[in-house]
Protein backbone atom coordinates (compact mmCIF):
# COMPACT_ATOMS: atom_id res chain seq x y z
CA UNK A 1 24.13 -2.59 -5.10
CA UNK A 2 24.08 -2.21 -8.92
CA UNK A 3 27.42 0.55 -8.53
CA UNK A 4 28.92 -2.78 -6.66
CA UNK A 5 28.13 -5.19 -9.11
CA UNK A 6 29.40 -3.17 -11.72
CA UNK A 7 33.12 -2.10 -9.77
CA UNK A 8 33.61 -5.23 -8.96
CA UNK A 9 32.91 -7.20 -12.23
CA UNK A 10 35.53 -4.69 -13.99
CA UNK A 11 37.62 -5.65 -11.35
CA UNK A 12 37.89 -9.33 -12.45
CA UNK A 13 37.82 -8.22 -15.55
CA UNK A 14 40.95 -6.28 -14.86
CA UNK A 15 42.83 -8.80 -12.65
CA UNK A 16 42.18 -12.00 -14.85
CA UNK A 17 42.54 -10.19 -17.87
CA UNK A 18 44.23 -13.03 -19.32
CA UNK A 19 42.03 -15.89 -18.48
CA UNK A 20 38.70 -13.21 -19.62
CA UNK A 21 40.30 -13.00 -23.17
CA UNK A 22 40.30 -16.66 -23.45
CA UNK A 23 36.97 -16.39 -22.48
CA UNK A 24 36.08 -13.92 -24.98
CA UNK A 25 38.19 -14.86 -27.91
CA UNK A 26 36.23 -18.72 -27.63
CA UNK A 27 32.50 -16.53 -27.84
CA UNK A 28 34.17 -14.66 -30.78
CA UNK A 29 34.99 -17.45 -32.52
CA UNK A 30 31.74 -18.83 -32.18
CA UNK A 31 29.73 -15.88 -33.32
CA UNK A 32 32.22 -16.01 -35.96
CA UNK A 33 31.21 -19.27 -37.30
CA UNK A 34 27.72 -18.64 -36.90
CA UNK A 35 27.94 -14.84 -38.68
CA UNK A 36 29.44 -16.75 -41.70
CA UNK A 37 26.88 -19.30 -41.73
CA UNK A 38 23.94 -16.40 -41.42
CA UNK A 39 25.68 -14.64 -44.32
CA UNK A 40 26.23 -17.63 -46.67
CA UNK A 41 22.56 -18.66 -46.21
CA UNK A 42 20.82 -15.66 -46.67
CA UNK A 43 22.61 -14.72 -50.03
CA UNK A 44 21.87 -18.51 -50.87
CA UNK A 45 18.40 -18.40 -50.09
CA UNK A 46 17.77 -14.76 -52.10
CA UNK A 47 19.57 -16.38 -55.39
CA UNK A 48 17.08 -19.76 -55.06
CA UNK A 49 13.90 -16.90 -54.25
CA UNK A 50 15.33 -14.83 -57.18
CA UNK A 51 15.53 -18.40 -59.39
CA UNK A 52 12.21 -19.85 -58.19
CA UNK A 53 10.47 -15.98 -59.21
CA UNK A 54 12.09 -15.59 -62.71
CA UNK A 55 11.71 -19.65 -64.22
CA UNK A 56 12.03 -19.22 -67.83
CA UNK A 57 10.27 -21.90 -70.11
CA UNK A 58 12.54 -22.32 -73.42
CA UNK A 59 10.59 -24.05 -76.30
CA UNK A 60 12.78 -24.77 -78.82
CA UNK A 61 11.22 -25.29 -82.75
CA UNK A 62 12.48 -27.55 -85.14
CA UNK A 63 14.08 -26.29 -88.45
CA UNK A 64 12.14 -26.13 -90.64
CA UNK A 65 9.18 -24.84 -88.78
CA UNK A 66 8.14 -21.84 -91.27
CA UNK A 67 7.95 -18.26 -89.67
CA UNK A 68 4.47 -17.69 -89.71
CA UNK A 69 3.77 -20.45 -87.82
CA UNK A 70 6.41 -20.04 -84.83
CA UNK A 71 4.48 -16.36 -84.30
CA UNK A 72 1.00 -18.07 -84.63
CA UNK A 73 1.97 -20.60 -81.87
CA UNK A 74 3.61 -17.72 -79.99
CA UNK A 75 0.37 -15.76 -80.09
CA UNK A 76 -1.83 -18.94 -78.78
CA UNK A 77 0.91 -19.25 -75.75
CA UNK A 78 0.52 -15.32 -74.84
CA UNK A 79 -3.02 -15.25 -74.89
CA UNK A 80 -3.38 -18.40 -71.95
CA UNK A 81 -4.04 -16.73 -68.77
CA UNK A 82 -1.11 -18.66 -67.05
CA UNK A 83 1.07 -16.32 -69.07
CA UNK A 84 2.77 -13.55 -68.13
CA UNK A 85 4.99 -12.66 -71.90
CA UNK A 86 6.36 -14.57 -74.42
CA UNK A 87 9.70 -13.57 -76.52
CA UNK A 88 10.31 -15.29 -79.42
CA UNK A 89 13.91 -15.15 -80.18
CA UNK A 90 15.22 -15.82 -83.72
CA UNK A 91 18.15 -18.37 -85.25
CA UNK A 92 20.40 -14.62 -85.41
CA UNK A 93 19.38 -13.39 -81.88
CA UNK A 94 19.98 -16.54 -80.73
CA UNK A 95 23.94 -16.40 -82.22
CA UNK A 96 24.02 -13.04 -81.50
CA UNK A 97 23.45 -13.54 -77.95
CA UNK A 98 25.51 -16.90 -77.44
CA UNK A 99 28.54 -14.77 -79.02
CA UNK A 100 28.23 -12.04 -76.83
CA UNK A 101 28.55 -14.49 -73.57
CA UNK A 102 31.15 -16.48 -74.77
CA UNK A 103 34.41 -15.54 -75.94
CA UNK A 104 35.80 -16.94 -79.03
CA UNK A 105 32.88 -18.79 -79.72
CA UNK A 106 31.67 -16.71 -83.25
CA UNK A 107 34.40 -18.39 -85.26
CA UNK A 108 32.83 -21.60 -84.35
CA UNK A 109 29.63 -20.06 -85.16
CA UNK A 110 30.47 -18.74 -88.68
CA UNK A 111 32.10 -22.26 -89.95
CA UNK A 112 29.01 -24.04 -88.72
CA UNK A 113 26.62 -21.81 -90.24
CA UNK A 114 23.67 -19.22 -89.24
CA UNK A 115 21.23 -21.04 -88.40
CA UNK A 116 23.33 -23.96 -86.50
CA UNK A 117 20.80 -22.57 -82.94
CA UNK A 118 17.21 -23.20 -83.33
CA UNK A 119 14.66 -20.83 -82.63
CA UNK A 120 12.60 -21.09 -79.51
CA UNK A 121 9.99 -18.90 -77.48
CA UNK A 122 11.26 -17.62 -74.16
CA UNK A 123 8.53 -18.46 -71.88
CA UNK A 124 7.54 -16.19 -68.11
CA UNK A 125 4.95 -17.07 -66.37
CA UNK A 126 2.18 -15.26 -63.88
CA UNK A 127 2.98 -14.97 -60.38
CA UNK A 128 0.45 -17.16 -59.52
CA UNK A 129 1.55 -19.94 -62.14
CA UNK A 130 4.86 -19.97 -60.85
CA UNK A 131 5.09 -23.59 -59.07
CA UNK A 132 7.08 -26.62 -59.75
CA UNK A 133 3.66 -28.36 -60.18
CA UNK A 134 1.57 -25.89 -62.00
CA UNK A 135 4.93 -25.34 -64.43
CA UNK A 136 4.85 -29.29 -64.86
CA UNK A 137 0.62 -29.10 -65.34
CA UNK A 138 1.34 -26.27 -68.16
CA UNK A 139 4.12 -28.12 -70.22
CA UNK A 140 1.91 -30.65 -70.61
CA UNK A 141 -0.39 -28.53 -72.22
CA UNK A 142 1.98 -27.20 -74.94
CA UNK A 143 3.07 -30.38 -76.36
CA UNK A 144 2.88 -28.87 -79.78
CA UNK A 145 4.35 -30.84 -83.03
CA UNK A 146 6.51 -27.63 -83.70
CA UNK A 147 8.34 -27.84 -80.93
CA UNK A 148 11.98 -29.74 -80.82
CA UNK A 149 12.44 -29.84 -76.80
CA UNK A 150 10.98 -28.06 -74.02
CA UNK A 151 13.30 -27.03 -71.26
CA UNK A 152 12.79 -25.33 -67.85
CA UNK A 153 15.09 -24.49 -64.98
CA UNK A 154 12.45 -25.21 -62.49
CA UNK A 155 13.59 -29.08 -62.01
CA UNK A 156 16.91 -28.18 -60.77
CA UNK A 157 15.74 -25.29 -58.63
CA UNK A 158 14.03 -27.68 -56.80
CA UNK A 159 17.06 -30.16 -56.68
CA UNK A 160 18.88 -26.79 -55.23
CA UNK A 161 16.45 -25.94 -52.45
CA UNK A 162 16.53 -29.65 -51.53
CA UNK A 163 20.23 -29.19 -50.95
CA UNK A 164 19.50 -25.95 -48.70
CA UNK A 165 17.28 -27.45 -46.71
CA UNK A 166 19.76 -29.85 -45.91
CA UNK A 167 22.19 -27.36 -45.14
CA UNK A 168 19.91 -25.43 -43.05
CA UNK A 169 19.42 -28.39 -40.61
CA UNK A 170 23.09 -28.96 -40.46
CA UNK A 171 23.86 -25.93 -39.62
CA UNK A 172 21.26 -25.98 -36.79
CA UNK A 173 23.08 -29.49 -35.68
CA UNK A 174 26.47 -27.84 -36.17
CA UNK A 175 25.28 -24.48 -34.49
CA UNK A 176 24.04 -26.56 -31.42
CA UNK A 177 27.20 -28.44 -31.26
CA UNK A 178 29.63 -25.22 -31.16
CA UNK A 179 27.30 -23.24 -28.71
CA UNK A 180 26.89 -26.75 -26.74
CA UNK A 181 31.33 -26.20 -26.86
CA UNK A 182 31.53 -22.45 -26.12
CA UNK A 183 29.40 -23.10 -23.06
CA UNK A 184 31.47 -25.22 -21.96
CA UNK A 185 34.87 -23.94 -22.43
CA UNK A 186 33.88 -20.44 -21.46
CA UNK A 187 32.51 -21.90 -18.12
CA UNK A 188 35.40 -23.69 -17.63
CA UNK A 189 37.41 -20.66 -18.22
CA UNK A 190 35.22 -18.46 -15.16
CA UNK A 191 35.49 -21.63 -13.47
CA UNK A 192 39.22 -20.37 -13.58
CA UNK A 193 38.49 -17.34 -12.54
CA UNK A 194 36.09 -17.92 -9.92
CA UNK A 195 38.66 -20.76 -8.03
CA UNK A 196 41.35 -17.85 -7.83
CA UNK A 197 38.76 -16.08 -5.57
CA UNK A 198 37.51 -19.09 -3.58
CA UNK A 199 38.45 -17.93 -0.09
CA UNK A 200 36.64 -14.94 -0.86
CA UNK A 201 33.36 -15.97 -2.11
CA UNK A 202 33.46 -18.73 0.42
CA UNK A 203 33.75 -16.15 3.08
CA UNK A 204 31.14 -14.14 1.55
CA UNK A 205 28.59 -17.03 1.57
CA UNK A 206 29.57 -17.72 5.22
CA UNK A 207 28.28 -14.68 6.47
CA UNK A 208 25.32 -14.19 4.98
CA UNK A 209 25.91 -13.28 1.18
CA UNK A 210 23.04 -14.29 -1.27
CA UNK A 211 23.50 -16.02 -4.68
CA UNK A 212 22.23 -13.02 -6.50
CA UNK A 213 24.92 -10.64 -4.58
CA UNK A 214 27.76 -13.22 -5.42
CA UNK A 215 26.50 -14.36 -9.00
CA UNK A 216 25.34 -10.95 -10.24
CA UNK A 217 29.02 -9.24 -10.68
CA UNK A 218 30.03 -12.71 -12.44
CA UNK A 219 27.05 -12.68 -14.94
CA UNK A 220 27.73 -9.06 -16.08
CA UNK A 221 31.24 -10.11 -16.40
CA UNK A 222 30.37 -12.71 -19.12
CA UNK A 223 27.55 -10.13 -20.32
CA UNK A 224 30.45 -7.87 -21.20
CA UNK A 225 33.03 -10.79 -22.36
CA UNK A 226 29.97 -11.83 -24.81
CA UNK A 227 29.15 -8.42 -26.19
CA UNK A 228 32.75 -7.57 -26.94
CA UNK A 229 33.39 -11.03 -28.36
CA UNK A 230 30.13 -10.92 -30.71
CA UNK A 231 31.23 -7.65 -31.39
CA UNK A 232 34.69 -8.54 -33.09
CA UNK A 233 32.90 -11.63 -34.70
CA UNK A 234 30.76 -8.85 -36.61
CA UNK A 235 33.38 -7.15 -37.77
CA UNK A 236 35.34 -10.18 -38.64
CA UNK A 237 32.03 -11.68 -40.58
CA UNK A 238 31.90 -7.80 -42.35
CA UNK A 239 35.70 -8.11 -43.11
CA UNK A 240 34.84 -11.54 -44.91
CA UNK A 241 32.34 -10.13 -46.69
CA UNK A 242 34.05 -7.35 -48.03
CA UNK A 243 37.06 -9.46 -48.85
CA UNK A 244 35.49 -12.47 -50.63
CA UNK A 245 31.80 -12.28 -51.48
CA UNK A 246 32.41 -9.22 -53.66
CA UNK A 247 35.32 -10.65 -55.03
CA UNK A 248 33.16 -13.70 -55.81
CA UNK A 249 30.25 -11.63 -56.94
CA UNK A 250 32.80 -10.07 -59.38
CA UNK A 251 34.21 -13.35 -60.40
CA UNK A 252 30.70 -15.26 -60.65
CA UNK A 253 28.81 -12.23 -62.16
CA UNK A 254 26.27 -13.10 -59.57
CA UNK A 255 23.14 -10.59 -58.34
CA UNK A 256 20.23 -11.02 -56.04
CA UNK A 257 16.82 -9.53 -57.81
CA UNK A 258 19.89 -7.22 -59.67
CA UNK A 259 21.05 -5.91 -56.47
CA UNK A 260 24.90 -6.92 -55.12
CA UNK A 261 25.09 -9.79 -52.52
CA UNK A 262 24.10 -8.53 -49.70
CA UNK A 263 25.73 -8.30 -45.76
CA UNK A 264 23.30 -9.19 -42.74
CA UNK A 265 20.47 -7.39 -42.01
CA UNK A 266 20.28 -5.09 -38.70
CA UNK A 267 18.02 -7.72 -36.72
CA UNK A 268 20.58 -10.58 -37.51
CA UNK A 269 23.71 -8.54 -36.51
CA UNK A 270 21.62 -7.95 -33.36
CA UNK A 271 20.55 -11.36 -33.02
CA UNK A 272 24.46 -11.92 -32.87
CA UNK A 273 25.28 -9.70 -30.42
CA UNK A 274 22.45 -11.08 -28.03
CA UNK A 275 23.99 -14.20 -28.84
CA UNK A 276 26.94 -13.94 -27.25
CA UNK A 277 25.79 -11.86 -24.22
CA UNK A 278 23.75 -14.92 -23.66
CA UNK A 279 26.52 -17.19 -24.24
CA UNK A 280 28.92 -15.04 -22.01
CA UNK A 281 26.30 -15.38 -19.38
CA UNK A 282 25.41 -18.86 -19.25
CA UNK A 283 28.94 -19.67 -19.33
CA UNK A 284 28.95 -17.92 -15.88
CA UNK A 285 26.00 -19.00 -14.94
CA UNK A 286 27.15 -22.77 -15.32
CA UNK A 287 30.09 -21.90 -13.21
CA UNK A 288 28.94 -19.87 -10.76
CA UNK A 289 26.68 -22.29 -10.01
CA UNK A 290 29.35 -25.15 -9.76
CA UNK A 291 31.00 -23.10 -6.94
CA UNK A 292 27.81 -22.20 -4.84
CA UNK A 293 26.66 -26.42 -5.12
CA UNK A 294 30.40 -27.01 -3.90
CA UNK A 295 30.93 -24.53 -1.13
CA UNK A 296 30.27 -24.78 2.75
């Protein structure tokens, strides 16, 4: 039965080769859009991960703050168990490094004098200090005279993974919509294909032919349509990637935990591919099972 199946589903696949690409090219370009989606996410969610593990606390002295003093305070901060290290960094390293970021910018520097950029301790905490609410807890600890301003990252960190949980659940909205539309179209499609062998399957049921021996060579059909569809979404997704995140990651000077942006991992590029072998097969499914509801 199984040596049937699969002659006569490459068969249709064969004689309707036209209305099967249609059919495949609609699963491709949904995989597509989801792929892209998969790939944006997952390098967006490693930058907030890397973000929300490396939150720097900047405490910036005033002026005239004598040196002895800045280390003494620096000293109290590193010895708190909440603490991982704390860098002081100097008027001159400060200058030192803004010029080194920023082009043309030591000219400006020079005319408005050395010590134009305070001073400040560069702040990391422990691992298990690292929350937005511990981080809030500890600055209000430190509220020490010496100190100009106090600035964190963590505020808009948070403000960031608000915005990808909101992308996350429109992408699940927008995901359900397209595969809701690829289910359709590509069972309208076999719906094509199935109506140019009408007589044929009508026959079949009339003497005796179950719904498993008539549906069977359909649903490998749209088994194969989705694999090979999926299949040219991947490489379509990896083609993207190639061409534009590392041209972005050169442009942006961007890096995940110092590593480049990365592509999909193996289970989501399988994921993909089961994706649309299932879509290719419900597709089927739906029509297939238009035809058996309608026939004598």
């Amino acid at each position: 039965m199984m040596a049937h199946v699969l002659r006569r589903a490459l068969r249709s696949l064969w004689e309707n080769l036209s209305l099967n690409l249609v059919a495949t090219a609609v699963i491709s370009a949904a995989t597509l859009l989801a792929g892209v989606y998969l790939a944006v996410m997952v390098n967006l969610t490693g930058v907030v991960d890397s973000w929300d593990r490396d939150v720097h606390i900047s405490a910036y002295f005033f002026s005239d703050v004598p040196v002895d003093r800045r280390f003494a305070v620096k000293d109290e901060l590193g010895a708190r168990p909440e603490v991982a290290e704390v860098h002081y960094v100097s008027e001159q390293e400060a200058a030192a490094w803004l010029v080194d970021k920023v082009q043309d910018v030591e000219p400006v520097l020079a005319e408005l004098g050395p010590e134009v950029l305070p001073s400040s301790l560069e702040i990391t905490m422990a691992d298990e200090a690292n929350g937005p609410a511990q981080i809030a807890a500890f600055i209000d600890t430190i509220d020490y005279a010496e100190f100009e301003v106090i600035d964190y990252g963590q505020e808009w960190v948070q403000r960031f993974n608000t915005f990808l949980a909101l992308l996350q659940v429109m992408g699940v909205v927008l995901g359900s919509l397209i595969f809701t539309a690829a289910v359709f179209l590509v069972g309208n499609t076999m719906h094509l294909v199935v109506y140019a062998r009408k007589q044929e399957l009508e026959t079949m049921k009339l003497v005796g032919a179950t719904w498993t021996f008539i549906s069977l060579p359909f649903l490998l059909e749209g088994a194969l349509q989705g694999l090979v569809g999926s299949g040219v979404a991947l490489l379509g997704v990896y083609g993207l990637h190639r061409l534009l995140v590392f041209q972005l990651q050169d442009a942006l000077q961007l890096a995940i935990g110092g590593e480049a942006l990365s592509f999909l991992s193996w289970p989501a590029c399988t994921g993909l591919l089961s994706a649309g072998v299932f879509l290719g097969v419900v597709g089927c499914l739906v029509s297939v099972h238009r035809f058996w509801r309608a026939a004598p």
